[in-house]
Protein backbone atom coordinates (compact mmCIF):
# COMPACT_ATOMS: atom_id res chain seq x y z
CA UNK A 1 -24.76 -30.53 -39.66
CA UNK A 2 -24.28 -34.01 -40.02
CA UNK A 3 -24.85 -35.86 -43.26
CA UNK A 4 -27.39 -38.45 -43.91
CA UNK A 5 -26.88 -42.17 -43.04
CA UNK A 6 -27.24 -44.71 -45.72
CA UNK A 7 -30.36 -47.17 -44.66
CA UNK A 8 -30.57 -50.55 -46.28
CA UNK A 9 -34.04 -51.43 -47.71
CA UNK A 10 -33.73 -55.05 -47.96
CA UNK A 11 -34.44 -57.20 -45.16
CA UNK A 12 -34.71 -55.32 -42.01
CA UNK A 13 -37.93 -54.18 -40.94
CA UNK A 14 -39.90 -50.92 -41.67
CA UNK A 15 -39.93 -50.22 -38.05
CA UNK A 16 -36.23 -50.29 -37.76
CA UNK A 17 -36.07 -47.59 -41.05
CA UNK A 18 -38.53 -45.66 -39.58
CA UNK A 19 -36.63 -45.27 -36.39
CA UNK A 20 -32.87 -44.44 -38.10
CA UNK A 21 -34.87 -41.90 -40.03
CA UNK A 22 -35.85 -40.24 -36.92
CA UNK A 23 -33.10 -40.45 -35.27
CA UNK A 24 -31.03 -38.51 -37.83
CA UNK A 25 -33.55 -36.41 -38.50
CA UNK A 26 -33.32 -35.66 -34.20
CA UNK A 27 -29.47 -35.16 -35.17
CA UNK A 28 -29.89 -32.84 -37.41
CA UNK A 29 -32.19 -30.44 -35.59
CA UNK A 30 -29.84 -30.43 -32.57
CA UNK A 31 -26.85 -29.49 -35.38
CA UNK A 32 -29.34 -26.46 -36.32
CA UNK A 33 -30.34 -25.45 -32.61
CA UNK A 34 -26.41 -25.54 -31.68
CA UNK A 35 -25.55 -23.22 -34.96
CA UNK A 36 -28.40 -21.13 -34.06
CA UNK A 37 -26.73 -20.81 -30.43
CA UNK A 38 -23.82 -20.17 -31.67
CA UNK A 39 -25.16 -17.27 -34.23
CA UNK A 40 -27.10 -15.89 -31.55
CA UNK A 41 -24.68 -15.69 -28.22
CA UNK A 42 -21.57 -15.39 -30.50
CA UNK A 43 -19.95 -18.08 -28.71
CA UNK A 44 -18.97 -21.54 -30.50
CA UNK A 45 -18.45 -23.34 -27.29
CA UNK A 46 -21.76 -23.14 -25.33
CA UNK A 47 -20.92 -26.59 -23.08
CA UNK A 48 -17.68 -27.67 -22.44
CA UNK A 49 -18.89 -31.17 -23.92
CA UNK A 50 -19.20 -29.00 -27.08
CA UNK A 51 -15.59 -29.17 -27.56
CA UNK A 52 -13.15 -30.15 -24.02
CA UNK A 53 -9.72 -28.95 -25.04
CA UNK A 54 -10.95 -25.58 -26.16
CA UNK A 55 -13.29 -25.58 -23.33
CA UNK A 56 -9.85 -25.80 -20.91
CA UNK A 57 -7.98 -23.33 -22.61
CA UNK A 58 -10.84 -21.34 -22.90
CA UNK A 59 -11.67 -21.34 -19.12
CA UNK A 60 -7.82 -20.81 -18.07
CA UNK A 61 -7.81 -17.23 -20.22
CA UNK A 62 -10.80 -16.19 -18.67
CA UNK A 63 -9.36 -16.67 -14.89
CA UNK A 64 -5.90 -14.94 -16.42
CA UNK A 65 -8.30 -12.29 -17.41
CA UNK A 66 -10.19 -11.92 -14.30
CA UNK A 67 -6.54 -11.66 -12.79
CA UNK A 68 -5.57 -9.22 -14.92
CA UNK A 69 -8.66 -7.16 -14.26
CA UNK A 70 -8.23 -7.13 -10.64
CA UNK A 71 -4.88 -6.30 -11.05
CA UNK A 72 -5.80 -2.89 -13.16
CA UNK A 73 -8.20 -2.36 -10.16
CA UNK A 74 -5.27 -2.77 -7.49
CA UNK A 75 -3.26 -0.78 -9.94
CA UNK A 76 -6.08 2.66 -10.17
CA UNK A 77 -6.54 2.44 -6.47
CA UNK A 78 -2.88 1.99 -5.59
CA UNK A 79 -2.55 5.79 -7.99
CA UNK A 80 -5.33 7.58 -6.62
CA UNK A 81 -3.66 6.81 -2.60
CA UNK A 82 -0.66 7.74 -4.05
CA UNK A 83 -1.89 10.87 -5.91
CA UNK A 84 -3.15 11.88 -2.12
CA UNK A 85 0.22 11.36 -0.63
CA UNK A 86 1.36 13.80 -3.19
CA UNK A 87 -0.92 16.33 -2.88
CA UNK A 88 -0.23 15.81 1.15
CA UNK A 89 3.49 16.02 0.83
CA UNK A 90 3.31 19.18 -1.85
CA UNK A 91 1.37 20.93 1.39
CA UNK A 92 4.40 19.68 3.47
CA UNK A 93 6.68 21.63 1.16
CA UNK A 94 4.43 24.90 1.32
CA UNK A 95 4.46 24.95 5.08
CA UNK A 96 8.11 24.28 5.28
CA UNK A 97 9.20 27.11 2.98
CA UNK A 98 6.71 29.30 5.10
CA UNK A 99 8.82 28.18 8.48
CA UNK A 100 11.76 29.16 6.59
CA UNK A 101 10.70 32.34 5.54
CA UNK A 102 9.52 33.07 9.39
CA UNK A 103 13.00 32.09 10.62
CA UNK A 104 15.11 34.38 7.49
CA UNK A 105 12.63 37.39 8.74
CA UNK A 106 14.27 37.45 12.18
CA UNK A 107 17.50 36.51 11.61
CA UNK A 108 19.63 39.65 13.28
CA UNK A 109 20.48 41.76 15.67
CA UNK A 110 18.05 44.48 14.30
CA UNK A 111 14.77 42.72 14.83
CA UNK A 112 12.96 43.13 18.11
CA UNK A 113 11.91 40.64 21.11
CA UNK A 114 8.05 40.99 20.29
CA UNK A 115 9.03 40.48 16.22
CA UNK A 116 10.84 37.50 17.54
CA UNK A 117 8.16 36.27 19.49
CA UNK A 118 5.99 36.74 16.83
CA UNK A 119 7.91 34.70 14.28
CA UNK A 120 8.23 31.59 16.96
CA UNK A 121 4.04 31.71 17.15
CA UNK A 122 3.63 31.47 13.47
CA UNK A 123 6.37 28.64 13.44
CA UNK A 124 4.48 26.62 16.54
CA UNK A 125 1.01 27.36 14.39
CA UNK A 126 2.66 26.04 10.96
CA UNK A 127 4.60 22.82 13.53
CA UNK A 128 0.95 22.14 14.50
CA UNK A 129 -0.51 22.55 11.06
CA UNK A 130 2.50 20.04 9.75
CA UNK A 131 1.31 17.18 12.80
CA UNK A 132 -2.25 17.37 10.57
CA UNK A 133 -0.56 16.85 7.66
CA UNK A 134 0.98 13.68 8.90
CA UNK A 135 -2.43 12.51 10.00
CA UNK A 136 -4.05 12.60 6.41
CA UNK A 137 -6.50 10.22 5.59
CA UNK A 138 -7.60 9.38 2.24
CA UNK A 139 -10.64 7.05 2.08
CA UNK A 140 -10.79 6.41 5.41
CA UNK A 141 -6.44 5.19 5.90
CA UNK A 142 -4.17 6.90 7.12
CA UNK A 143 -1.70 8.15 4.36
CA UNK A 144 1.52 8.03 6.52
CA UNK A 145 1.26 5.11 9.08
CA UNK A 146 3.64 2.82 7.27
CA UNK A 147 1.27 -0.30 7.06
CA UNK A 148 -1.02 0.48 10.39
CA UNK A 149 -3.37 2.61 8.42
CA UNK A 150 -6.11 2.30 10.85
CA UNK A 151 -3.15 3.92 13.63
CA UNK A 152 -3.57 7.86 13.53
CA UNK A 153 0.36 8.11 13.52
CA UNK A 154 1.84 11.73 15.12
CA UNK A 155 0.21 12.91 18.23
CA UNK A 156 1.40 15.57 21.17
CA UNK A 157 2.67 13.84 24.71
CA UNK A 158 3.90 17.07 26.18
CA UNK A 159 6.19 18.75 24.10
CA UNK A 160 7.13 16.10 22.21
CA UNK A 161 5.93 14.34 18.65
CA UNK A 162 5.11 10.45 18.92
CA UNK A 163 5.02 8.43 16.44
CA UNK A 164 2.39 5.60 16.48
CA UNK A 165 2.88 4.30 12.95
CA UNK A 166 5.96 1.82 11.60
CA UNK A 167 8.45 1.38 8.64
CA UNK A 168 6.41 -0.82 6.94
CA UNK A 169 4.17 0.12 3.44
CA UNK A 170 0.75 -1.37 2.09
CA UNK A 171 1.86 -3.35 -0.96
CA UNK A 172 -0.57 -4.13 -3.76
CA UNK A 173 0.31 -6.49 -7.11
CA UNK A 174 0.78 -4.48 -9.81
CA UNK A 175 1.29 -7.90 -12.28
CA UNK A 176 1.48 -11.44 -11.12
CA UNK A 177 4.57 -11.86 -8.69
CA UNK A 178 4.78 -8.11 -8.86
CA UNK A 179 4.28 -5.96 -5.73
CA UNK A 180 4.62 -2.23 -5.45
CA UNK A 181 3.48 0.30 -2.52
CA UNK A 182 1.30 2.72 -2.79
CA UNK A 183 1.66 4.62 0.23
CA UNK A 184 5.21 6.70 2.27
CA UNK A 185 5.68 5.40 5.72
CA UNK A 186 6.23 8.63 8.52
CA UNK A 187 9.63 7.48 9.26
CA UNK A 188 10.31 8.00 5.54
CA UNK A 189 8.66 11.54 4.81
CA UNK A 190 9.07 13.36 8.30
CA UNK A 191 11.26 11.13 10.49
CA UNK A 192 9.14 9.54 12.48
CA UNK A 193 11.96 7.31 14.38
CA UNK A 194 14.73 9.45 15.96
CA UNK A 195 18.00 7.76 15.38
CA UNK A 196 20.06 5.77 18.42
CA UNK A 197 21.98 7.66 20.37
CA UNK A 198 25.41 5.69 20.05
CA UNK A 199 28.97 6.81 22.01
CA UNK A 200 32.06 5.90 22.61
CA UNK A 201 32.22 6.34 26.46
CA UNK A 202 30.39 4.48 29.33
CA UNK A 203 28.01 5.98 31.20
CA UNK A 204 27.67 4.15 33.93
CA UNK A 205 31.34 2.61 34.30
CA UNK A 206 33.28 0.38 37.13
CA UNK A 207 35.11 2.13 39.53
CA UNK A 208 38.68 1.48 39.48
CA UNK A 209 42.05 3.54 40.13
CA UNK A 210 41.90 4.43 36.45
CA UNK A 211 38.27 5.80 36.43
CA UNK A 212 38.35 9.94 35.67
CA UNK A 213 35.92 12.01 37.64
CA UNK A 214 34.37 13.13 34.32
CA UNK A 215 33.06 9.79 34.20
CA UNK A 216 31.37 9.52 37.64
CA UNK A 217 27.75 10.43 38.03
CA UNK A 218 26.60 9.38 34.50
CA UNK A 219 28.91 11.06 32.61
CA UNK A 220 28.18 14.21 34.15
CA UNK A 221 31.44 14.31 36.89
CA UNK A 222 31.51 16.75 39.73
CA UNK A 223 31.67 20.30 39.75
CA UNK A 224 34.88 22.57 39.78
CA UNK A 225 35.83 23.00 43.86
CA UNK A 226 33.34 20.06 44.40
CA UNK A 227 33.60 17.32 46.92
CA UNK A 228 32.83 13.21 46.72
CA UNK A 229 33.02 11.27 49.85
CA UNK A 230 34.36 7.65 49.42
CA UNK A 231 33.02 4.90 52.23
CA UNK A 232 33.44 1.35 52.81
C-alpha cells in the first residue's frame, strides 16, 4: 500500500487538498483490492501490467508446461500402442511354438499319411490364425502397417501373403527434439518384404559363339537328347 503524500496547507486552495486527498485515498483502496486478489486467487500477478518482466517469464513456463504436458500425453499413448504390440507379438510366439510342435510330431518315417495330413491342417489353421495377428488393431490403427495404419496390411491373393503396409513407424515426441516410435512395422516382425532375388548369371543373355546352352531359354537350357533349330 502506498504511503501518504505530504499536502501543503499554505496557499493552494481547499479544492486542490480536497482532491489529492481523494486521490490517495482512491490509491490506496486499489493497493487493498489488488492484495485482496492476490490473497484470494493465490496469484501475485493478476495483469501483466501488474508486473511485465515476471508477467513474460511467467507466460513462457506456462507454454513449456503445456508442452511438457502434451508430451506425457504423447508419451502414455505411445505405451499403451506399444503394450498392444506386445501382447500381439507374445500371441505370435504361442502360435509359432504350436507350428513347431505340429511339425516335431511328424517328423519320421513311422508316422502315417492321414497323421501327416493332419499336422499340415493344423499348421494352415495356425498360418491363417498368424495373418490375423498381423492385422491387429488397437484403437482403431493397425498395429503392424509401418506408418499406413489406416492400410489393413497382410491379406490372401491366391496362395500367397501380400503385404499392403511399409517400413516406415508412427513417431511421437517423447521430449522436445525427441522422437521415438511406438509401433513395429510388418517388414520388421514377420517379413513383410521378401528380399531381391540377386545372381551372378544372365538370364536373358546375347547370343554369341561363347553362349552355353544352359543359358538359352532363361536360364533353363534344353533338355538332354533335345533339339534347337537355328534360322536366319
Amino acid at each position: 500500500m502506498a504511503g501518504l503524500i505530504p499536502i501543503p496547507t499554505t496557499r493552494i486552495p481547499g479544492l486542490f487538498a480536497r482532491q489529492r486527498l481523494t486521490q490517495q485515498l482512491q490509491n490506496d483502496q486499489l493497493a487493498l483490492f489488488r492484495l485482496q486478489d492476490q490473497v484470494s486467487t493465490g496469484r501475485r500477478i493478476i495483469l501483466p501490467s501488474d508486473d511485465a518482466p515476471s508477467a513474460l517469464r511467467s507466460i513462457a513456463l506456462q507454454r513449456l508446461i503445456g508442452r511438457k504436458t502434451q508430451l506425457g500425453s504423447n508419451i502414455a499413448t505411445g505405451q499403451s500402442f506399444l503394450g498392444g504390440t506386445d501382447t500381439a507379438l507374445l500371441s505370435v510366439a504361442d502360435r509359432l511354438i504350436e507350428i513347431k510342435a505340429a511339425t516335431l510330431e511328424v517328423v519320421g518315417t513311422v508316422t502315417t499319411e492321414e497323421q501327416r495330413n493332419s499336422a499340415i491342417a493344423k499348421i494352415n489353421g495356425v498360418l491363417n490364425s498368424l495373418i490375423g495377428v498381423a492385422n491387429t488393431q488397437f484403437r482403431g490403427r493397425y498395429l503392424f502397417a509401418g506408418s499406413q495404419t489406416s492400410q489393413i496390411p497382410y491379406s490372401f491373393e491366391d496362395d500367397n501373403v501380400a503385404y499392403r503396409g511399409d517400413v516406415g513407424s508412427v513417431q511421437s515426441y517423447a521430449d522436445i527434439g525427441v522422437l521415438f516410435s511406438s509401433n513395429a512395422s510388418g517388414l520388421s516382425v514377420f517379413g513383410g518384404i521378401s528380399n531381391a532375388v540377386v545372381g551372378s548369371i544372365d538370364l536373358n543373355p546375347q547370343l554369341s559363339e561363347n553362349t552355353l546352352l544352359s543359358s538359352l531359354r532363361g536360364g533353363d537350357g534344353i533338355k538332354a537328347n533335345g533339339a534347337f533349330t537355328i534360322s536366319d
